[in-house]
N, C-alpha and C. Protein backbone atom coordinates (compact mmCIF):
# COMPACT_ATOMS: atom_id res chain seq x y z
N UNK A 1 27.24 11.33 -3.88
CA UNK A 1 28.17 10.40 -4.50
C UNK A 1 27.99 10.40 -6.01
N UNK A 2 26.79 10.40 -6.24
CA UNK A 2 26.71 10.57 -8.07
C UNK A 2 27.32 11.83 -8.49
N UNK A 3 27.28 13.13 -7.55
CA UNK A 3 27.54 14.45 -8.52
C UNK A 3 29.43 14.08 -8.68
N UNK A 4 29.79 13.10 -7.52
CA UNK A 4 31.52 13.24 -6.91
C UNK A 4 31.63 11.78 -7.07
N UNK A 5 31.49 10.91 -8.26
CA UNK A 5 32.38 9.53 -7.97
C UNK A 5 33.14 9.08 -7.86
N UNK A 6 33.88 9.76 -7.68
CA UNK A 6 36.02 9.39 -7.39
C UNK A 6 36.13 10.00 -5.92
N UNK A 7 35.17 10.45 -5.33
CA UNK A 7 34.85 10.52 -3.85
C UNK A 7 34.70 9.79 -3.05
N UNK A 8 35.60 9.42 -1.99
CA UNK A 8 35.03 8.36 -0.88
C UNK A 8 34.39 8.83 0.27
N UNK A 9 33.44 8.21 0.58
CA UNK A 9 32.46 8.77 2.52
C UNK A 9 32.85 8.07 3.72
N UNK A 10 32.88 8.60 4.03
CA UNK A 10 33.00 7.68 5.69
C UNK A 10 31.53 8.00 6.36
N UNK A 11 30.65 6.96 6.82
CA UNK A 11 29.57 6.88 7.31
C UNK A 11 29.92 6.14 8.67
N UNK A 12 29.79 6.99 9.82
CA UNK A 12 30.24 6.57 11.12
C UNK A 12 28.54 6.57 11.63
N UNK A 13 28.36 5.62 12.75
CA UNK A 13 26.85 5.78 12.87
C UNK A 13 27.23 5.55 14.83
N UNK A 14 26.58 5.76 15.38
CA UNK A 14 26.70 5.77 17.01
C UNK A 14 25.46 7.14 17.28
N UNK A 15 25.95 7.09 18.63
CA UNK A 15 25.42 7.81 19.11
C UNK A 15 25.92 9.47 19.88
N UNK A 16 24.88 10.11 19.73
CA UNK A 16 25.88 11.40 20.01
C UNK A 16 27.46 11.33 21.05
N UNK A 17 27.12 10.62 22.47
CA UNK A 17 28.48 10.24 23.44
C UNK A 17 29.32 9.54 22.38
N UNK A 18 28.88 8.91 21.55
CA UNK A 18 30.57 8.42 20.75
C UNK A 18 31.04 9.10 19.88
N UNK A 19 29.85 9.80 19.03
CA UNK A 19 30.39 10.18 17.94
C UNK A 19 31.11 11.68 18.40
N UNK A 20 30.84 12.19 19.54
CA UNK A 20 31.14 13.85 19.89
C UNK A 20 32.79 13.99 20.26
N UNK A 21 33.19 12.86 20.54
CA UNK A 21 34.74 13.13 20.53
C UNK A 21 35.41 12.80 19.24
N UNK A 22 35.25 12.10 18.69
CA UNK A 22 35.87 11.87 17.12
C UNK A 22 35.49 12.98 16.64
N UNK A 23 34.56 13.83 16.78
CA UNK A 23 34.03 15.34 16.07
C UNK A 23 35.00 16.11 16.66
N UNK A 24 34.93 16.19 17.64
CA UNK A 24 36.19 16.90 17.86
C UNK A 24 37.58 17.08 18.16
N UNK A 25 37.91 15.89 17.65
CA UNK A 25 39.53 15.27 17.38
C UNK A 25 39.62 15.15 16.11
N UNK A 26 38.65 15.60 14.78
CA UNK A 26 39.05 15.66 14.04
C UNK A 26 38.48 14.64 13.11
N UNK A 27 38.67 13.75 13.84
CA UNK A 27 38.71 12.92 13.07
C UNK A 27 36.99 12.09 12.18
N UNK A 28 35.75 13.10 12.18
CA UNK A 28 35.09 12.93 11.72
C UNK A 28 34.77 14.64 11.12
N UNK A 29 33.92 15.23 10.10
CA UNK A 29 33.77 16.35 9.97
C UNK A 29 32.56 16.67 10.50
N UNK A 30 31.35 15.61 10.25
CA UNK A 30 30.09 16.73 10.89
C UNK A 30 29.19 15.44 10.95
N UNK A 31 28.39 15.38 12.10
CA UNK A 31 27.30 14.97 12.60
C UNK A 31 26.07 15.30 12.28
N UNK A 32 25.08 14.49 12.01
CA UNK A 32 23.32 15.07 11.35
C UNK A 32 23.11 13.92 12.58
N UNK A 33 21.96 14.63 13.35
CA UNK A 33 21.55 14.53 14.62
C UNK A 33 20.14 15.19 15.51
N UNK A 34 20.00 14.51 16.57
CA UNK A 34 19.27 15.36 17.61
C UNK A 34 20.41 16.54 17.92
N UNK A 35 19.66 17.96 17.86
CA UNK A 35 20.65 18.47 18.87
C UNK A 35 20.74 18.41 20.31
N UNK A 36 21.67 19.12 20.35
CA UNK A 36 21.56 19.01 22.10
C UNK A 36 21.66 20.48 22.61
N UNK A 37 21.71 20.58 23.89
CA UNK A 37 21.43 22.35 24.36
C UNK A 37 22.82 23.02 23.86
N UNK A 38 22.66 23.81 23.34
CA UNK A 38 24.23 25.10 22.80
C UNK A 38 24.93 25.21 23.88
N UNK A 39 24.28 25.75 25.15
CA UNK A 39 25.62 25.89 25.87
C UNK A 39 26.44 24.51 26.58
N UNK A 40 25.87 23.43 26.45
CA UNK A 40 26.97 22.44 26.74
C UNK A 40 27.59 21.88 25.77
N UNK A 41 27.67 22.66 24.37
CA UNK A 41 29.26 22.81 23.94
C UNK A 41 29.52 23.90 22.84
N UNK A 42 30.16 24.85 23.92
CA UNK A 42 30.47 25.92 23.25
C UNK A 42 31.56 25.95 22.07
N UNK A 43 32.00 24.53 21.91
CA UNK A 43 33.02 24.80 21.03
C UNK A 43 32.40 23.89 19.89
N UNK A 44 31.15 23.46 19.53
CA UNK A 44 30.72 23.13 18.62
C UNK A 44 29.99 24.30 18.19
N UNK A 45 29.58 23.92 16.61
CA UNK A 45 28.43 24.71 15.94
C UNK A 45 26.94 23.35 15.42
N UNK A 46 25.87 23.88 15.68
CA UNK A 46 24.96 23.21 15.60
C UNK A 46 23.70 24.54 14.63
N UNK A 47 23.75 23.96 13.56
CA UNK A 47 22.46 24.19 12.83
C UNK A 47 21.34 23.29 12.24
N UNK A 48 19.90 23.64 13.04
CA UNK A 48 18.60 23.10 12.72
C UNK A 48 18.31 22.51 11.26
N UNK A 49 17.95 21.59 10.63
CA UNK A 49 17.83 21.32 9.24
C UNK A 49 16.36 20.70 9.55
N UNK A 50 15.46 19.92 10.44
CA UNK A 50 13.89 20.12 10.23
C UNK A 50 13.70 19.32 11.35
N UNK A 51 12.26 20.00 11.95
CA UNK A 51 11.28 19.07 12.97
C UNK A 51 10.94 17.57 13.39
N UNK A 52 11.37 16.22 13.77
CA UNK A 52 11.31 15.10 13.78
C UNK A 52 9.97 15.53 15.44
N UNK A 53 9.11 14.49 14.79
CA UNK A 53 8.10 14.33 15.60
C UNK A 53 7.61 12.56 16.11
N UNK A 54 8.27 11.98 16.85
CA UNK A 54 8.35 10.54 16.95
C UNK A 54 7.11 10.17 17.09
N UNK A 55 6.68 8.86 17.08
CA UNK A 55 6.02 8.39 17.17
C UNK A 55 5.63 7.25 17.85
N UNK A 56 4.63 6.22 18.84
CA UNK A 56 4.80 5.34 19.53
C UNK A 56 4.87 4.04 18.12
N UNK A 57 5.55 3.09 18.75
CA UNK A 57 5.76 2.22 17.78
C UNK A 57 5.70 0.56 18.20
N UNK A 58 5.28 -0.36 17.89
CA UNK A 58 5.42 -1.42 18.25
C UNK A 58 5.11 -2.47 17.32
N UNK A 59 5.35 -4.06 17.44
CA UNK A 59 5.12 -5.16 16.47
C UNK A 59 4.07 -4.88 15.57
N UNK A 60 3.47 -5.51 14.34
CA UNK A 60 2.39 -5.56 13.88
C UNK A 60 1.65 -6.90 14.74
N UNK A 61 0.53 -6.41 15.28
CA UNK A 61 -0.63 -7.39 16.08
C UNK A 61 -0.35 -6.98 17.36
N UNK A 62 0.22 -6.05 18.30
CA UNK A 62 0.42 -5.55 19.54
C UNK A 62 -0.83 -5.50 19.99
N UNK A 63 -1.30 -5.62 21.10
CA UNK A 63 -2.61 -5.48 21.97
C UNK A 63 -3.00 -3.88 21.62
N UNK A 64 -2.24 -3.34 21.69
CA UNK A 64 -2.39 -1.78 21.58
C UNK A 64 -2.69 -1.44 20.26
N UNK A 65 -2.75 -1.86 19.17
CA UNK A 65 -2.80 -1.65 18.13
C UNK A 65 -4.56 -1.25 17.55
N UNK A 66 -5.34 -1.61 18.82
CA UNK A 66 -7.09 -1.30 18.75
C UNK A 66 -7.10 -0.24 19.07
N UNK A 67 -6.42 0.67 19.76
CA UNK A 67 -6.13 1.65 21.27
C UNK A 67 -5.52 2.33 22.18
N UNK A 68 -5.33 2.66 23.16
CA UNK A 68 -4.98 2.99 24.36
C UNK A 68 -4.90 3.85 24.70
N UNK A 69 -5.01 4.10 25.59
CA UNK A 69 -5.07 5.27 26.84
C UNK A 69 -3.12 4.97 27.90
N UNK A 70 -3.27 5.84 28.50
CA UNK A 70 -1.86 6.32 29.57
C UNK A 70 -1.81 5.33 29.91
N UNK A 71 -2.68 4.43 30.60
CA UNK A 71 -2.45 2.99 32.00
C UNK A 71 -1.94 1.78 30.87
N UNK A 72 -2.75 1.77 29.80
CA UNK A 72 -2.22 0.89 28.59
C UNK A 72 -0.64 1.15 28.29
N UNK A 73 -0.13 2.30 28.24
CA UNK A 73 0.98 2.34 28.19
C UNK A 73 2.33 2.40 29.18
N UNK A 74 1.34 1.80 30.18
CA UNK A 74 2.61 2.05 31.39
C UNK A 74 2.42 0.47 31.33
N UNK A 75 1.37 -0.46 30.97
CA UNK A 75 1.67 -2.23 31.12
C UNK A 75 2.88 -2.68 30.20
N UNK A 76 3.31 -2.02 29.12
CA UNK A 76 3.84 -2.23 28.55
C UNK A 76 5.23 -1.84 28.92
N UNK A 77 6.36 -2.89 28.65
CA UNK A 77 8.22 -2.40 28.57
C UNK A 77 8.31 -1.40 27.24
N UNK A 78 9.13 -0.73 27.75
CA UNK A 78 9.43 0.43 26.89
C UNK A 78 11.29 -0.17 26.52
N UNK A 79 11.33 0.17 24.80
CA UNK A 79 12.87 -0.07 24.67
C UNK A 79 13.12 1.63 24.08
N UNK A 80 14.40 1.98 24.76
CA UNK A 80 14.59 3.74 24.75
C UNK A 80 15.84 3.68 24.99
N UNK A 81 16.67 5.18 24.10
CA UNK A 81 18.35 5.47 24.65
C UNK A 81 18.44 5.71 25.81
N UNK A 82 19.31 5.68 26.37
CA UNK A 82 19.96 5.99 27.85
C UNK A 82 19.25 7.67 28.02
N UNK A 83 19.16 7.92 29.35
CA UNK A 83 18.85 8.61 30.00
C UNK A 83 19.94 9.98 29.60
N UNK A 84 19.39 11.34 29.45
CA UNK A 84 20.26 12.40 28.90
C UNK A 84 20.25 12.76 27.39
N UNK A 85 19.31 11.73 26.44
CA UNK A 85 19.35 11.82 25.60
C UNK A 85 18.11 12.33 25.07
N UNK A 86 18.15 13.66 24.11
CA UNK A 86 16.96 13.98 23.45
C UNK A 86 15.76 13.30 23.38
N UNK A 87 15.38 12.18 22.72
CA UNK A 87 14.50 10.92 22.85
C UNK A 87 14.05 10.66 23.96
N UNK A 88 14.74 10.12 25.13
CA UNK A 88 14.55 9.75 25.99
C UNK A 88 13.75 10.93 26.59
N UNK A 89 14.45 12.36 26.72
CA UNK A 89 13.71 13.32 27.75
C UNK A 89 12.10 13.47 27.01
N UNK A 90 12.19 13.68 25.67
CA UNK A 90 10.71 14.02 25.10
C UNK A 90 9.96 12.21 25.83
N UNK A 91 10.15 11.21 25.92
CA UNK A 91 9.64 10.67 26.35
C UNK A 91 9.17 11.12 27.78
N UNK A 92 10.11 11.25 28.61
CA UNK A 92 9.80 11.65 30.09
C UNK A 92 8.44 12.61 29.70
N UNK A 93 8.72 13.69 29.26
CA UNK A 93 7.89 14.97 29.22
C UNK A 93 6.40 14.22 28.72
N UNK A 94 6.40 13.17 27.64
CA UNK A 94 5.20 12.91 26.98
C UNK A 94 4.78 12.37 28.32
N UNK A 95 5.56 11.30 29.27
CA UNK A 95 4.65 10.63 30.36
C UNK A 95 3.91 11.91 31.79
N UNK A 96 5.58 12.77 31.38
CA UNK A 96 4.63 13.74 32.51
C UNK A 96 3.66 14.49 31.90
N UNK A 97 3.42 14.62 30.89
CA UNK A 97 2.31 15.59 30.49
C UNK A 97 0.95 14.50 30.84
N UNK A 98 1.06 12.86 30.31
CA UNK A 98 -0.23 11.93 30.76
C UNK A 98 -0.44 11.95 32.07
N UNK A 99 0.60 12.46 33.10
CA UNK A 99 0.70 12.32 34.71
C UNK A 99 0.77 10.78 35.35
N UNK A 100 1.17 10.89 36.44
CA UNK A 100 1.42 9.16 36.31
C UNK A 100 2.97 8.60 36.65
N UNK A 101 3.24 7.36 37.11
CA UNK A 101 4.07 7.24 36.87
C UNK A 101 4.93 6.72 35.41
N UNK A 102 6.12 6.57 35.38
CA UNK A 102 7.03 6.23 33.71
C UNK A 102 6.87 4.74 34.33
N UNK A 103 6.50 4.07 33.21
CA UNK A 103 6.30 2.96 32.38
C UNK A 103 7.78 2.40 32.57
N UNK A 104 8.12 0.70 32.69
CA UNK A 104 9.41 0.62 32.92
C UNK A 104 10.10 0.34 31.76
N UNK A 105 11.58 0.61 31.26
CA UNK A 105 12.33 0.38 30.74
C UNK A 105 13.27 -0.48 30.76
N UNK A 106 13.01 -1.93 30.53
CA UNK A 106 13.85 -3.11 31.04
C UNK A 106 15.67 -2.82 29.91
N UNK A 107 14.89 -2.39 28.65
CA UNK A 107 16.27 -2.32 27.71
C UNK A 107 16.32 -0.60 27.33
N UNK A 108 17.51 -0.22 27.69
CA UNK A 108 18.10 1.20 27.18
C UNK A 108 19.40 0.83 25.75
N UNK A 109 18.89 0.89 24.47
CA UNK A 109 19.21 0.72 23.29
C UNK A 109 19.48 1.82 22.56
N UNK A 110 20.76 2.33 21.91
CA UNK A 110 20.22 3.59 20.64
C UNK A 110 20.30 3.11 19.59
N UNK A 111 20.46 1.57 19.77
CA UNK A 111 20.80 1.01 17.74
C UNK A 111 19.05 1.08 17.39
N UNK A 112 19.49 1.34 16.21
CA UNK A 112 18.05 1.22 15.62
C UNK A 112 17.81 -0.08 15.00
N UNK A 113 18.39 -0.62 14.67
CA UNK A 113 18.60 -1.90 14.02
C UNK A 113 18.20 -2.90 15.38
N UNK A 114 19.06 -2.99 16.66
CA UNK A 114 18.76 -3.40 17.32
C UNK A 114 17.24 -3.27 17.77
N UNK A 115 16.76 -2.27 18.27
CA UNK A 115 15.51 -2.20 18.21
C UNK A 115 14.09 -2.75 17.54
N UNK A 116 14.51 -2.54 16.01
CA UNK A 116 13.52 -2.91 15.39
C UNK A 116 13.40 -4.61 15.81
N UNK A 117 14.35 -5.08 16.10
CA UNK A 117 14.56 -6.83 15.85
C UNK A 117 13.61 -6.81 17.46
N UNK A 118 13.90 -6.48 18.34
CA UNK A 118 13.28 -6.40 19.83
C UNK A 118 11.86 -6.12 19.32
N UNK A 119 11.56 -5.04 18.83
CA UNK A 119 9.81 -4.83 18.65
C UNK A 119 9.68 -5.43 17.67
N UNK A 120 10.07 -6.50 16.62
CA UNK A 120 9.51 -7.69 15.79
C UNK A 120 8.86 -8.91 16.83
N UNK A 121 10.29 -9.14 17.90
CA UNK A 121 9.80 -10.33 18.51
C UNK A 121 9.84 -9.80 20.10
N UNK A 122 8.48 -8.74 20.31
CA UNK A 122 7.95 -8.63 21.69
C UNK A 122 7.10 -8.04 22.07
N UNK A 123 6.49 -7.50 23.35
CA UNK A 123 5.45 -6.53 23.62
C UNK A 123 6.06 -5.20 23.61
N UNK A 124 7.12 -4.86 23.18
CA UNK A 124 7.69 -3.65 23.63
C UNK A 124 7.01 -2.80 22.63
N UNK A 125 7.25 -1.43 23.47
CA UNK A 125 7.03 -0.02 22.70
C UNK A 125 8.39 0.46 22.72
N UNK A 126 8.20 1.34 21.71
CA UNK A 126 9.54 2.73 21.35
C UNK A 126 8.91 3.84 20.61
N UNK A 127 9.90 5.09 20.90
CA UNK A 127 9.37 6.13 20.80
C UNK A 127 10.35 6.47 19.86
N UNK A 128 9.61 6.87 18.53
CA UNK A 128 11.19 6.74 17.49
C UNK A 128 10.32 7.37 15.76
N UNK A 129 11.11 8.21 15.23
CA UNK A 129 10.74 8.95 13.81
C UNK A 129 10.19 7.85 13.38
N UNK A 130 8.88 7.54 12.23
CA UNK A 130 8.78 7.14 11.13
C UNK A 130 9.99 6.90 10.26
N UNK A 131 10.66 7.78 10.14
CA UNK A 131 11.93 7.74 9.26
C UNK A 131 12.77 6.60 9.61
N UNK A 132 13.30 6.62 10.58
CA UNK A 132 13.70 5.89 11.54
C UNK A 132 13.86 4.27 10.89
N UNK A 133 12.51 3.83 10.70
CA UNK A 133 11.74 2.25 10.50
C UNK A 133 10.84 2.43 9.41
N UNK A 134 11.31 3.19 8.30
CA UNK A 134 10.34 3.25 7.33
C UNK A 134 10.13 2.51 6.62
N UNK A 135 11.22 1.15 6.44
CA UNK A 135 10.99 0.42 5.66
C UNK A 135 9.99 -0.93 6.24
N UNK A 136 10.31 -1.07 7.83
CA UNK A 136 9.95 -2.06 8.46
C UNK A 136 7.75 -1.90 8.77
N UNK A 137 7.60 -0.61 8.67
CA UNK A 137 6.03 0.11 8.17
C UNK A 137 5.42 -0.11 7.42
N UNK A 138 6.38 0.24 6.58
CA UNK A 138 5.71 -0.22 4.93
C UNK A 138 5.51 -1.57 4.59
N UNK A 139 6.82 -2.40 5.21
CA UNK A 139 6.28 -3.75 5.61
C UNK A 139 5.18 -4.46 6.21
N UNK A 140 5.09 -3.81 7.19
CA UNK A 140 4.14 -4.37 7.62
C UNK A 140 4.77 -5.24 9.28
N UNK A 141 5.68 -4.90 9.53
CA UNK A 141 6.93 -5.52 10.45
C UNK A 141 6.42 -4.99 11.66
N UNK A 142 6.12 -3.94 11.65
CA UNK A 142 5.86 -2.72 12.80
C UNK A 142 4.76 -1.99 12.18
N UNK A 143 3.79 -1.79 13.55
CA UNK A 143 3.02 -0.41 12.96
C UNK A 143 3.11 0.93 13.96
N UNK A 144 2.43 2.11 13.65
CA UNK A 144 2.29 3.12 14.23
C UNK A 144 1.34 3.26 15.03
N UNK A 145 1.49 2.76 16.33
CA UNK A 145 -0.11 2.98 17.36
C UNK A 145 -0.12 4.01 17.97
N UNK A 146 0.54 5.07 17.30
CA UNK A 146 -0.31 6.93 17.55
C UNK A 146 0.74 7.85 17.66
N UNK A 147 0.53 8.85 17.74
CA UNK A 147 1.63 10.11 17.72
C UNK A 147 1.72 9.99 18.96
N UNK A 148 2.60 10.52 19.85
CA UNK A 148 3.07 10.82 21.00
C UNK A 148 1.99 12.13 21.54
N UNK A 149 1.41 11.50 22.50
CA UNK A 149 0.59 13.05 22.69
C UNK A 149 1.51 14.19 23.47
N UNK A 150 1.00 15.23 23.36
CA UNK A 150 1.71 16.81 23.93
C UNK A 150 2.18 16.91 22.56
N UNK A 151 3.68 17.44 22.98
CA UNK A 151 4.26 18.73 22.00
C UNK A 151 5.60 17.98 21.93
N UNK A 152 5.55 17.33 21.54
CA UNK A 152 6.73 15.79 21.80
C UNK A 152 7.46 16.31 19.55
N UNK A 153 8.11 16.69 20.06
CA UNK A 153 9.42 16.89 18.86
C UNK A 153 10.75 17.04 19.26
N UNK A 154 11.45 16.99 18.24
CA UNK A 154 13.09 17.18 18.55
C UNK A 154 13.99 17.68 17.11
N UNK A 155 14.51 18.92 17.63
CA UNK A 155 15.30 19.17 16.28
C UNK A 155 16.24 18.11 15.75
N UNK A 156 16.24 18.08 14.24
CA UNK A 156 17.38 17.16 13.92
C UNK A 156 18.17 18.57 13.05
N UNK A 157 19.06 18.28 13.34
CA UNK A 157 20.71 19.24 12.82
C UNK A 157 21.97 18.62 12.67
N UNK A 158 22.50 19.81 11.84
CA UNK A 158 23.95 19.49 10.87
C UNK A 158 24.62 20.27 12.73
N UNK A 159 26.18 19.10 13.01
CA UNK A 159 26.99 19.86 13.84
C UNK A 159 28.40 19.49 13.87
N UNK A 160 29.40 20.51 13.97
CA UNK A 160 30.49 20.54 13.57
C UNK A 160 31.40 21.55 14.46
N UNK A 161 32.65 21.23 14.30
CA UNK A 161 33.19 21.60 15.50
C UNK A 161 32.91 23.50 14.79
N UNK A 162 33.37 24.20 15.70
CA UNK A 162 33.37 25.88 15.72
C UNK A 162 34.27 26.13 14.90
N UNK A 163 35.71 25.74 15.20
CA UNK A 163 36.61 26.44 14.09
C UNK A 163 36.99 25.49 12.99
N UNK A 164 35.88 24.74 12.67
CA UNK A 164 36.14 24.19 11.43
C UNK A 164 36.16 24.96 10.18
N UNK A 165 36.90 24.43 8.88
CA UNK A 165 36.78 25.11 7.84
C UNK A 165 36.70 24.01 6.84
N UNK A 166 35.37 24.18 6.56
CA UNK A 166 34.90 23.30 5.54
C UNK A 166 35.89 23.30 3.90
N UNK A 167 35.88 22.05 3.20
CA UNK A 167 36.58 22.51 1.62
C UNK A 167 35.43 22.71 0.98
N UNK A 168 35.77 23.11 -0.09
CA UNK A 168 34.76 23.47 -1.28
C UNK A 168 34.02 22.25 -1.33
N UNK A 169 34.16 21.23 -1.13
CA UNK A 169 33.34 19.74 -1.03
C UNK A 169 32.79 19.63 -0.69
N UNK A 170 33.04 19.78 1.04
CA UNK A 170 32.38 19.60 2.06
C UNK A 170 31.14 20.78 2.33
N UNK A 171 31.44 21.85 1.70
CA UNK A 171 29.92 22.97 1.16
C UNK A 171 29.62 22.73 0.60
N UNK A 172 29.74 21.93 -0.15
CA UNK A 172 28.36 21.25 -1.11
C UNK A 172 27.56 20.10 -1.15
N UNK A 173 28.57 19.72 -0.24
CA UNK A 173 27.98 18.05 0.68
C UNK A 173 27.16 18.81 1.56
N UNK A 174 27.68 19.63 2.62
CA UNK A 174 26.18 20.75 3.21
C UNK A 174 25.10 21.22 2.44
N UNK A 175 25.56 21.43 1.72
CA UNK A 175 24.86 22.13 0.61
C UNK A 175 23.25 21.48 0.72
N UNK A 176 23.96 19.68 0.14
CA UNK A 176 22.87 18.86 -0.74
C UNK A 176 22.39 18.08 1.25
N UNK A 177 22.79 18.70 1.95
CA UNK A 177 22.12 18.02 3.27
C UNK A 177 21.21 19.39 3.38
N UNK A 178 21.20 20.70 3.29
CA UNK A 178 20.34 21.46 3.29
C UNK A 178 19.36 21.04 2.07
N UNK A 179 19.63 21.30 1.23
CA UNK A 179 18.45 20.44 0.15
C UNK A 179 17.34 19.53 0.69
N UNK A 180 18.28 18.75 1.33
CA UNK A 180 17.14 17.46 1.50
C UNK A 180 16.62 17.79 2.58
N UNK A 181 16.81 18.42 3.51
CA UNK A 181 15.74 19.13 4.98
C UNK A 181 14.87 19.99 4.70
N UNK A 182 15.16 21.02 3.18
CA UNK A 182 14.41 21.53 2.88
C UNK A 182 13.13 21.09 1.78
N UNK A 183 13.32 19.98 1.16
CA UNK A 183 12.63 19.21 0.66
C UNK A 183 11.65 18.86 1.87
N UNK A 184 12.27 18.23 2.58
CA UNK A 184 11.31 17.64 3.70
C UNK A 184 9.99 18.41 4.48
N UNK A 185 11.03 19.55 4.42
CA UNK A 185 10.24 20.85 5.24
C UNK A 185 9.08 21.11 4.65
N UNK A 186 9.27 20.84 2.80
CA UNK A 186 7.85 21.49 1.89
C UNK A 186 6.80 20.59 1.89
């Protein structure tokens, strides 16, 4: 917006199921996201821009906040997106890699906003970027009670329909979204 100030944005925020038909009706140009598998949609294009590695997350003063082990984390409600969703599966995988059964999920949420307000006022966990709640960390609102053990990541990427044709704008609005993944990356 500073290099283009007579430029207006449209900042649509949802979740991939909402935002994937307005992507491809047009009526949005491109999504920065989890991806999802290539061949269930061949008529999008999806390119990688950097590694998101979540993290377990909960209130500041959580019982868990000394600790825990697998059984510690199955006493606890888990707040997580609906089932099918990137997030959600690296969760599954992190519980099957502890073995065991999954921990219950009383609330399936993708607002983030919503969320944070739920793990201010509860016992819940979520499995969710630093980035994510960076301000609510630094606060002091929420803390980080550990990386997700295993191999628990998820690409985040630029995606746009296939036969789109970007304007000279909109490659440089890519442009400065490659920039900043690659910043991140260093």
């Amino acid at each position: 917006r500073a290099d283009f100030p007579l430029v207006d944005i449209s900042v649509h925020e949802g979740s991939h199921a909402e935002l994937v038909g307005p992507l491809r009706d047009g009526e949005i140009d491109m999504m920065v996201g989890a991806l999802r598998d290539p061949a269930m949609a061949l008529d999008l294009t999806q390119r990688p821009l950097f590694e998101d590695r979540p993290t377990i997350l909960a209130r500041r003063g959580h019982a868990l906040a000394a600790g825990w082990d697998a059984d510690a984390l199955r006493r606890y409600p888990w707040i997580l997106p609906p089932e099918g969703t990137p997030l959600r599966q690296l969760w599954q995988a992190m519980f099957a890699a502890l073995g065991g059964d999954l921990p219950a999920v009383p609330i399936e949420c993708g607002s983030v906003m919503t969320i944070r307000q739920l793990l201010v006022g509860g016992e819940y966990l979520t499995l969710l970027s630093h980035d994510q709640l960076a301000l609510e960390l630094e606060a002091g609102l929420l803390i980080d009670i550990g990386p997700a053990p295993g191999a628990i990541s998820r690409t985040i990427g630029l995606t746009t329909r296939a036969d789109w044709r970007p304007t000279r704008l909109q490659q440089q609005f890519m442009a400065a979204i490659d920039q900043a993944a690659a910043h991140m990356n260093s």
